[in-house]
Protein backbone atom coordinates (compact mmCIF):
# COMPACT_ATOMS: atom_id res chain seq x y z
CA UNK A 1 -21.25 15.91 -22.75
CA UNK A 2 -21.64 12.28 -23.12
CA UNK A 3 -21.35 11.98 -19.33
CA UNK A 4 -24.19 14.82 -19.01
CA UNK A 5 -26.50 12.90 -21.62
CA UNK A 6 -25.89 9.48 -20.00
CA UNK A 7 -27.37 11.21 -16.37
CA UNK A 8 -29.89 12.97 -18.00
CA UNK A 9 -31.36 9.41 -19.22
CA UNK A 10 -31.02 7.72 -16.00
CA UNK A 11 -33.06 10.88 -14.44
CA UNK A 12 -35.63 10.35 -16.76
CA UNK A 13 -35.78 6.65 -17.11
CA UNK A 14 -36.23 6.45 -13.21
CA UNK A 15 -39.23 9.17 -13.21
CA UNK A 16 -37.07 12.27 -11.63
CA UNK A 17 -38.75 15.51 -13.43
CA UNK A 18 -35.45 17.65 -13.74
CA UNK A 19 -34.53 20.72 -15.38
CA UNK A 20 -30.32 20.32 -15.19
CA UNK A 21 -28.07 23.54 -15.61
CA UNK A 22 -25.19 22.41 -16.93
CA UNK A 23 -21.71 24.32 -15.86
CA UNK A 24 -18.26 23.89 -16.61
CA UNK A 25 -16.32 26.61 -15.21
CA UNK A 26 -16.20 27.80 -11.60
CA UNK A 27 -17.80 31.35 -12.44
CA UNK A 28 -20.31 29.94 -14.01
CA UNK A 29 -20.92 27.56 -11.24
CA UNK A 30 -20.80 30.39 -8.65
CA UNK A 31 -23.16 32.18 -11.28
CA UNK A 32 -25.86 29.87 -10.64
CA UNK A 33 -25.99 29.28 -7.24
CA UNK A 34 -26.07 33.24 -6.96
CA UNK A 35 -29.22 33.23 -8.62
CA UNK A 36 -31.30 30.14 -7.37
CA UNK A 37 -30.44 27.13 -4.93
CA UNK A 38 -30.46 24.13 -6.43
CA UNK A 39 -32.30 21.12 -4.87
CA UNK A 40 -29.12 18.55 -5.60
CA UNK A 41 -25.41 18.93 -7.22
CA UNK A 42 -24.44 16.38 -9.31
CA UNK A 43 -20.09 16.60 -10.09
CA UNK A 44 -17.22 14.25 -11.52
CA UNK A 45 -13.70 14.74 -9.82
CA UNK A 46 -12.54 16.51 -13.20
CA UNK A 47 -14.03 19.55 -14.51
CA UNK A 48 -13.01 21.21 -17.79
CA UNK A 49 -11.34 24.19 -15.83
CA UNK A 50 -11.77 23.37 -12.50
CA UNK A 51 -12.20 20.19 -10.31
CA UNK A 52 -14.86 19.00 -8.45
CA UNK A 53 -13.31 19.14 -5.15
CA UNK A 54 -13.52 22.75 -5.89
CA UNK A 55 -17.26 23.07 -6.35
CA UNK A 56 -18.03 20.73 -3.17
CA UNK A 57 -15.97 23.41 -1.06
CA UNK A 58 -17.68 26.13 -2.67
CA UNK A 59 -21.15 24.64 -2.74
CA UNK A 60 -20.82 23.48 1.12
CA UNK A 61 -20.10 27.95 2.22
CA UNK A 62 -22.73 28.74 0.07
CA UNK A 63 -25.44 26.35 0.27
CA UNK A 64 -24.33 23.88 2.93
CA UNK A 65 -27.99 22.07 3.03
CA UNK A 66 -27.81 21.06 -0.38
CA UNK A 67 -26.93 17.43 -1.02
CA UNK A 68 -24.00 17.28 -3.24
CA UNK A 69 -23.21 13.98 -5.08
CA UNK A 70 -20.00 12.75 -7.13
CA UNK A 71 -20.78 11.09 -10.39
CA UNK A 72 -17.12 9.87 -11.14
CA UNK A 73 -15.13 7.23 -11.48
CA UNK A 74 -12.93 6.46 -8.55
CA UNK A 75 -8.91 5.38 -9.06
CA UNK A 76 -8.36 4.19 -5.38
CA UNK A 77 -10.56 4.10 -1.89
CA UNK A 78 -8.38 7.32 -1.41
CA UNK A 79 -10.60 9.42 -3.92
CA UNK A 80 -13.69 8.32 -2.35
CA UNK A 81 -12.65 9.00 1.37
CA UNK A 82 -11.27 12.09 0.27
CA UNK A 83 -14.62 13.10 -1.05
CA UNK A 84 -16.91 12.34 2.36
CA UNK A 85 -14.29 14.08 3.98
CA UNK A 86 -14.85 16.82 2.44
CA UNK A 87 -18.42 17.14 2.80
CA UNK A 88 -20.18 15.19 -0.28
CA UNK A 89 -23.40 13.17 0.14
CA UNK A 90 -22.60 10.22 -1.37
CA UNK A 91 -20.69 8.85 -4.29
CA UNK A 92 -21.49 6.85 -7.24
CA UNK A 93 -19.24 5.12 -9.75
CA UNK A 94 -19.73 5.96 -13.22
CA UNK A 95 -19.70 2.58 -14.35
CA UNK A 96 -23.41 1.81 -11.27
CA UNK A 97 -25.19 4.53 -13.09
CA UNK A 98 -27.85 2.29 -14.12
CA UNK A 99 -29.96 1.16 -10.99
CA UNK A 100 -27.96 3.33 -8.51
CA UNK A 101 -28.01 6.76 -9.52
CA UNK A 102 -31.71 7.65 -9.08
CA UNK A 103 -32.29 5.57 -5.58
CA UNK A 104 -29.39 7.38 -4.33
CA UNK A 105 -30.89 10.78 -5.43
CA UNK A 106 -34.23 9.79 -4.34
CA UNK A 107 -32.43 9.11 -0.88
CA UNK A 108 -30.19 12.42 -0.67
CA UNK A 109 -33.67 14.39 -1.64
CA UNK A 110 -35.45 12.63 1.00
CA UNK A 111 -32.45 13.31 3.86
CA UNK A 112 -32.74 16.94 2.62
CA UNK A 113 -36.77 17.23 3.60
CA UNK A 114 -36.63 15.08 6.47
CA UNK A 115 -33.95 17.56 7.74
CA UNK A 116 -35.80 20.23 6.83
CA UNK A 117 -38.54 19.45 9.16
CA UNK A 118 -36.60 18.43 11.98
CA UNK A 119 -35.56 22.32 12.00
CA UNK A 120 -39.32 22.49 13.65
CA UNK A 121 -38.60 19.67 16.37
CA UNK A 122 -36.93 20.02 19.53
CA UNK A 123 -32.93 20.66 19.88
CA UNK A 124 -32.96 16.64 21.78
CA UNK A 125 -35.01 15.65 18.56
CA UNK A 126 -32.42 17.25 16.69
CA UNK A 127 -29.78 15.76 17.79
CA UNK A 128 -31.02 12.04 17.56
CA UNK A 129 -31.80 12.93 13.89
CA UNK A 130 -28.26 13.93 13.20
CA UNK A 131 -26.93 11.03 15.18
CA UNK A 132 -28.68 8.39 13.01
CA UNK A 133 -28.47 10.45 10.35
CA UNK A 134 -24.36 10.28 10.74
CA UNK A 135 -24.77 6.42 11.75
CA UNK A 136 -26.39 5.72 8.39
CA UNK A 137 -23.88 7.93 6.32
CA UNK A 138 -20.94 5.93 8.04
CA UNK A 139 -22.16 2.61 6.66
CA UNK A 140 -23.03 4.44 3.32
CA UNK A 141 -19.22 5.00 3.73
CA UNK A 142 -18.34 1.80 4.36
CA UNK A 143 -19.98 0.35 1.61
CA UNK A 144 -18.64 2.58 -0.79
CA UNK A 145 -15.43 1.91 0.64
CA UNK A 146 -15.83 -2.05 0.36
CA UNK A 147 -16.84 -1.76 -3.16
CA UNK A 148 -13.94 0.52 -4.26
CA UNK A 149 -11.51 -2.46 -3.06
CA UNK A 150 -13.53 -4.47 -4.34
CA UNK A 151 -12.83 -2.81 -7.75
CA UNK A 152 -8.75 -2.57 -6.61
CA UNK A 153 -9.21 -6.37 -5.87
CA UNK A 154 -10.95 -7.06 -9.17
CA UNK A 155 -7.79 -5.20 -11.17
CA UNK A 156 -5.40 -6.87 -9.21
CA UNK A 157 -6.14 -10.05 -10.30
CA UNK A 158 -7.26 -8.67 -14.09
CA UNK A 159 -3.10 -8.11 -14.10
CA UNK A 160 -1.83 -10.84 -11.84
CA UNK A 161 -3.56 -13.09 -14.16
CA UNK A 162 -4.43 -11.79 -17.74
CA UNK A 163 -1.66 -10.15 -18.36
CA UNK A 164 0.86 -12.62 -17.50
CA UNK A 165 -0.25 -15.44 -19.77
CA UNK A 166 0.37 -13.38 -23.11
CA UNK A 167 3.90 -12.69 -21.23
CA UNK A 168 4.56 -15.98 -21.16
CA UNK A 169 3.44 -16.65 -24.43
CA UNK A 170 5.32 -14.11 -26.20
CA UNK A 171 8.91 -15.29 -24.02
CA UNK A 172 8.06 -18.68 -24.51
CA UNK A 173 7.36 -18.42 -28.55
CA UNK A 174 10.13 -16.24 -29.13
CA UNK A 175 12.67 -18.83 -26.71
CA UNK A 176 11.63 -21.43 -29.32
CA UNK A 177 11.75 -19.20 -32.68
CA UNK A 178 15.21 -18.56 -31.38
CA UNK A 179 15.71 -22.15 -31.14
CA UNK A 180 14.42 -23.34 -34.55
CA UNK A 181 16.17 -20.10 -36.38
CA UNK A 182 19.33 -20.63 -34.51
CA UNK A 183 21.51 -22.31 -37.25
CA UNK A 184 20.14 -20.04 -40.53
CA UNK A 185 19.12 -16.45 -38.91
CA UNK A 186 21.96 -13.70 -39.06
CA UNK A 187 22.72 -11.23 -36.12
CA UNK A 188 19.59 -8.87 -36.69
CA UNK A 189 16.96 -11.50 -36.34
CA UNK A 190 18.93 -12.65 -32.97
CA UNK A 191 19.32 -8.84 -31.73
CA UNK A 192 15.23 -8.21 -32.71
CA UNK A 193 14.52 -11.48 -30.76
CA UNK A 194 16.35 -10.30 -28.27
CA UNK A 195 14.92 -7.30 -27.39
CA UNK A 196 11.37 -8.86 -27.92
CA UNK A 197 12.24 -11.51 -25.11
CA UNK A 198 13.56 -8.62 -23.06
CA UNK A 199 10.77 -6.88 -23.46
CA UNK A 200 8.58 -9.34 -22.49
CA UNK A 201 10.66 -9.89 -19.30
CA UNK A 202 10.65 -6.05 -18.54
CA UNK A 203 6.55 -5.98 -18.91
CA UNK A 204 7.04 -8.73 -16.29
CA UNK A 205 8.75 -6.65 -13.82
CA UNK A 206 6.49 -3.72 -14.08
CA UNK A 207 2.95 -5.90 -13.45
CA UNK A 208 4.72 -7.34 -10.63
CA UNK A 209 5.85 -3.74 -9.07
CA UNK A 210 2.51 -2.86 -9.76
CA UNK A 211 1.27 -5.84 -7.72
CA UNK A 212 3.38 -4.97 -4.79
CA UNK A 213 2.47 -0.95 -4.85
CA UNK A 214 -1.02 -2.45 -4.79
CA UNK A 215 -0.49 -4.74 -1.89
CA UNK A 216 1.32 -1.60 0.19
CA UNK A 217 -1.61 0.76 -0.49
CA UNK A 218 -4.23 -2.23 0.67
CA UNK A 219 -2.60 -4.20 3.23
CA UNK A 220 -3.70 -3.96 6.84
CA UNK A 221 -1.46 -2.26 9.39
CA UNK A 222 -0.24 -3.95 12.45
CA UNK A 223 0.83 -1.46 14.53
CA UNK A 224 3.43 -2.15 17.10
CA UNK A 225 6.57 0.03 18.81
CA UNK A 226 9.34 -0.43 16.21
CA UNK A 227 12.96 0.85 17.38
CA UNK A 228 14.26 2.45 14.37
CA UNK A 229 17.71 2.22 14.92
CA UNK A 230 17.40 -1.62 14.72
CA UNK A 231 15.29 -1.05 11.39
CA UNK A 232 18.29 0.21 9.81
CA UNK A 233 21.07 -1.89 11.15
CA UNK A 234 18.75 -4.86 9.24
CA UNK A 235 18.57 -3.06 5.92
CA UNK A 236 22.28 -1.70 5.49
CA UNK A 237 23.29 -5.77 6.70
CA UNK A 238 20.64 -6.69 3.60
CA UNK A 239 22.44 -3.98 1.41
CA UNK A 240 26.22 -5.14 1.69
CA UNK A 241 25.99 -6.41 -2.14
CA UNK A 242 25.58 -2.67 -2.99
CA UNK A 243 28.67 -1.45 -0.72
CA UNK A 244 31.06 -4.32 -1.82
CA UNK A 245 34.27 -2.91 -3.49
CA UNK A 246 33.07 1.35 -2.92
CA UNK A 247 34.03 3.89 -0.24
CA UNK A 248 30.51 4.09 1.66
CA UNK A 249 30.96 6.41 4.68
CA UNK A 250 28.04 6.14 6.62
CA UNK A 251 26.88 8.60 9.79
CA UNK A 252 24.05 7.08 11.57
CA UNK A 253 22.51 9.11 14.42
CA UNK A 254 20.03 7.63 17.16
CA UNK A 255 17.23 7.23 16.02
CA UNK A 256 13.75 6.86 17.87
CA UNK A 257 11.54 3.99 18.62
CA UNK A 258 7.90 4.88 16.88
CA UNK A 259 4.40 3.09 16.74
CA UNK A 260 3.90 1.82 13.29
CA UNK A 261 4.29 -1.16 11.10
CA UNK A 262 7.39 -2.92 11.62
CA UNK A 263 7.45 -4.99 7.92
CA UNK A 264 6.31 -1.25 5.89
CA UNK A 265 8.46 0.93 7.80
CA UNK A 266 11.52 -1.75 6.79
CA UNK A 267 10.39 -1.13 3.34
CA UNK A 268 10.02 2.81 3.39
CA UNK A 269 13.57 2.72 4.83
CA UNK A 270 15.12 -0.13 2.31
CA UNK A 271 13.89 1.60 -0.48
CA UNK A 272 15.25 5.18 0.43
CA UNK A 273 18.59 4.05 1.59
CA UNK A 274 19.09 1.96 -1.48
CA UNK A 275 18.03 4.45 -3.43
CA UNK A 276 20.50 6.55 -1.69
CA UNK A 277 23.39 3.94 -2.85
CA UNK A 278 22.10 3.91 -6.03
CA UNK A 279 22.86 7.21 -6.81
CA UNK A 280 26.02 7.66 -5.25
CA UNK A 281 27.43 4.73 -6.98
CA UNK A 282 29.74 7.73 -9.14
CA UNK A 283 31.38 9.54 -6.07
CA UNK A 284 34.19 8.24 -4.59
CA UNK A 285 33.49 8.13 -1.33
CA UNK A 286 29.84 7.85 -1.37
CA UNK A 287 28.19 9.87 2.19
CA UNK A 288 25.19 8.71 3.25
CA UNK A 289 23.68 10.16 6.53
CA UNK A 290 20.58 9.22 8.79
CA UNK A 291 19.44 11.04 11.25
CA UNK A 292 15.79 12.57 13.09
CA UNK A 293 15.08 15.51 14.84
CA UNK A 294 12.26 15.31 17.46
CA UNK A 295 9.69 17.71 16.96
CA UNK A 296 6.68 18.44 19.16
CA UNK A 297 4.03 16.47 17.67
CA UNK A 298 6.28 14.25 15.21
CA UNK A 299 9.63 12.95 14.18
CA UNK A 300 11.67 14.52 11.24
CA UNK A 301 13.86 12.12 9.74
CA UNK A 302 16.16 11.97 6.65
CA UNK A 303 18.88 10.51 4.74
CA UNK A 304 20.64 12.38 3.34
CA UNK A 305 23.74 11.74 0.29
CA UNK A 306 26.25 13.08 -1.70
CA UNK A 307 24.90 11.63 -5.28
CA UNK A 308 24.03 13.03 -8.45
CA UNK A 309 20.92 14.34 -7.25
CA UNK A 310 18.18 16.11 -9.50
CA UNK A 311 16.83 18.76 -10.64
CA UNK A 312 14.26 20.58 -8.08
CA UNK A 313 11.65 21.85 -11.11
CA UNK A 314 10.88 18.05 -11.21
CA UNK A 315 10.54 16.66 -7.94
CA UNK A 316 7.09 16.88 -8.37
CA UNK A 317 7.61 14.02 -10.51
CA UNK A 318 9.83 11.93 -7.48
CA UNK A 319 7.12 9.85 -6.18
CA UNK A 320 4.79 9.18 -8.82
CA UNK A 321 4.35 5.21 -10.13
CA UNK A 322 6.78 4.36 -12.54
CA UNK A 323 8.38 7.87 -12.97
CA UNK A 324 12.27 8.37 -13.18
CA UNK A 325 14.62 11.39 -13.60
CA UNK A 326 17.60 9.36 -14.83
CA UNK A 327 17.54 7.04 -17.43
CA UNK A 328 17.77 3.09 -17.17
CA UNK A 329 21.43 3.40 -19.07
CA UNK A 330 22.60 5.31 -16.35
CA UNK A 331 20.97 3.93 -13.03
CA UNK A 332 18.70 0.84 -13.04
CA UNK A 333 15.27 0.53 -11.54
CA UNK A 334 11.99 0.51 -12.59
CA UNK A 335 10.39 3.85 -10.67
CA UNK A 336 8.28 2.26 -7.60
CA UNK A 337 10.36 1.96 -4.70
CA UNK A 338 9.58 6.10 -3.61
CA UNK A 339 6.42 5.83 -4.65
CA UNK A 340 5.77 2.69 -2.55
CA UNK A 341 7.84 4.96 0.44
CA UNK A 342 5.75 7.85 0.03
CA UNK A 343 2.65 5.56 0.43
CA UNK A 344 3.92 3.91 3.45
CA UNK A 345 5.07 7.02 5.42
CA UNK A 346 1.31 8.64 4.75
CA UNK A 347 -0.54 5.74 5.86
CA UNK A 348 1.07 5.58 9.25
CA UNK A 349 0.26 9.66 9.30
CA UNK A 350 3.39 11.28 8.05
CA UNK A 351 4.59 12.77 5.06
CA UNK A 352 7.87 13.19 2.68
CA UNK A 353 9.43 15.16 0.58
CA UNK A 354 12.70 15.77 -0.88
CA UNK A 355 15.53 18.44 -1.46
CA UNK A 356 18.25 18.15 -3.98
CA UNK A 357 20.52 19.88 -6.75
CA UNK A 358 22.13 18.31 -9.55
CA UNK A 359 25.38 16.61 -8.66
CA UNK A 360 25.69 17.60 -5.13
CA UNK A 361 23.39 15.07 -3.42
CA UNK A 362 19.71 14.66 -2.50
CA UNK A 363 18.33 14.74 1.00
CA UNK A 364 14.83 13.06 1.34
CA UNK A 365 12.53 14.11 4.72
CA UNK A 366 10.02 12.45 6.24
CA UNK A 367 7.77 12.56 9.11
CA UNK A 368 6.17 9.96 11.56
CA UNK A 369 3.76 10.83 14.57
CA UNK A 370 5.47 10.36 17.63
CA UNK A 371 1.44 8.94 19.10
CA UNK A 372 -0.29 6.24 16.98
CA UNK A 373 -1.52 7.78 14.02
């Protein structure tokens, strides 16, 4: 509602006469465009029972000539390319309604008329409208795109650097309360100091996995042909802390040379396969198997171990930021390294998922193109 009210001012205050319908389910949505055509649509991502990726799919096989604009507030570039993809006008952050809301309006009305009329023109006419018309909407794009890492950019830092200097604080004061209280505190004001510096150290870890799931989801690619097999001889040398003192019985297979990013893909891989010793640090011996299967269009890889594994009702939960199935007592970590994997294998075009049941092992797949994605 407060959303609604806030557009309704900026409508007004910029001179748009506008009588808005306002809907909140899809059958009332579908309601209203059964019994008149709007001249513009106006949607956040969220909806109370349905989401506005909904309503631009349904709006675009009903009335595909109407402009339809998101009014939201965008977590990542991802949301925004998502939403030109699928057919939207344009896209305006909730926090540029003032002075950008009605010019863009003003704009998408304007596109609307000017196509209307070039219905009457010839089909070469045509086609040089829709050409500029797509030229124009492709540095719209861009823009949008600029400023949404521009916002990324802007949080980045907001957490590199504002968040780390009441860290510091709080280790630092506590390191020299610890100090002065030393020689008269008893064993509960060391433990409660304790876990306030660890605390603080913890915090610490998380901003900084946060930085680096950041960097992974931003960072350019630099594609080049990246044997595979060499990619894991590197990481299992870098992981021979983790296998000193256990029964690790590894079964490598070939595995192909692909087009991708040789640093990220190193990553993807390090992080599953050390996730993969992780949790067969228990079993006695621990299996851990790598292999790919070449498909037509991609490669199927996995690896594949005999661990505790999970249950499959929550692997839904596997590669979200800072989620974790088993608790820190049991198995250390922090929750990013699959959900920096995931993002690595679907920027170079693939995708990943996993298989497991509790205490027989976990198998995780993933795809890569076998052509530059």
């Amino acid at each position: 509602m407060a959303d609604a009210a806030l557009i309704g001012h900026e409508l007004e205050k910029g001179g748009l006469s506008a009588r808005p319908t306002r809907v909140e389910t899809r059958e009332q949505f579908l309601a209203e465009l059964e019994k008149h055509t709007p001249d513009i649509i106006l949607s956040d991502h969220g909806l109370p029972s349905f989401d506005g990726f909904t309503a631009l799919k349904e709006a675009r096989k009903r009335c595909p000539e109407i402009p339809f604009i998101f009014v939201a507030q965008a977590h990542g570039p991802e949301e925004v390319i998502r939403s030109y993809e699928g057919g939207a006008t344009n896209f305006v952050l909730k926090h540029e309604l003032s002075g950008r809301l009605v010019p863009v309006i003003r704009e998408a009305l304007q596109k609307k008329t000017e196509n209307r009329r070039s219905e009457a023109v010839s089909e070469t006419q045509q086609l040089r409208a829709l050409l500029n018309e797509a030229e124009q909407r492709c540095r719209q794009r861009t823009a949008d795109l600029d400023a949404a890492v521009k916002e990324l950019d802007a949080f980045s830092y907001s957490v590199s650097h504002d968040l780390r200097a009441p860290l510091r604080h709080i280790d630092g004061f506590v390191e020299m309360l610890n100090q002065r209280l030393r020689a008269q505190s008893d064993t509960t004001t060391q433990e409660y100091l304790g876990i306030i510096s660890a605390a603080a150290k913890q915090m610490g870890t998380l901003i900084d996995a946060l930085l680096s799931f950041s960097r992974t989801s931003r960072a350019p690619l630099f594609h080049s042909r990246v044997a595979l097999d060499k990619v894991v001889q590197s990481v299992t040398r870098d992981l021979h802390f983790e296998t000193e003192g256990r029964d690790v019985q590894w079964k490598i297979d070939p595995l192909p040379t692909v087009d991708g990013d040789p640093t990220l893909l190193r990553q993807a891989f390090f992080n599953l396969i050390s996730n993969a010793l992780k949790f067969t640090r228990t079993k006695n011996p621990s299996r851990i198997e790598i292999a790919a299967e070449e498909r037509p269009a991609e490669w199927l890889l996995h690896v594949r171990d005999n661990g505790v594994g999970f249950d499959m009702q929550y692997a839904g939960k596997l590669f979200g930021v800072f989620q974790r199935l088993h608790p820190p007592s049991e198995f250390e970590g922090i929750g990013i390294g699959l959900a920096n994997a995931r993002r690595i294998i679907q920027r170079h075009g693939g995708r990943i998922w996993a298989e497991a049941r509790p205490g027989e092992g976990s198998v995780f797949y993933f795809s890569l193109p076998r052509e530059s994605a």
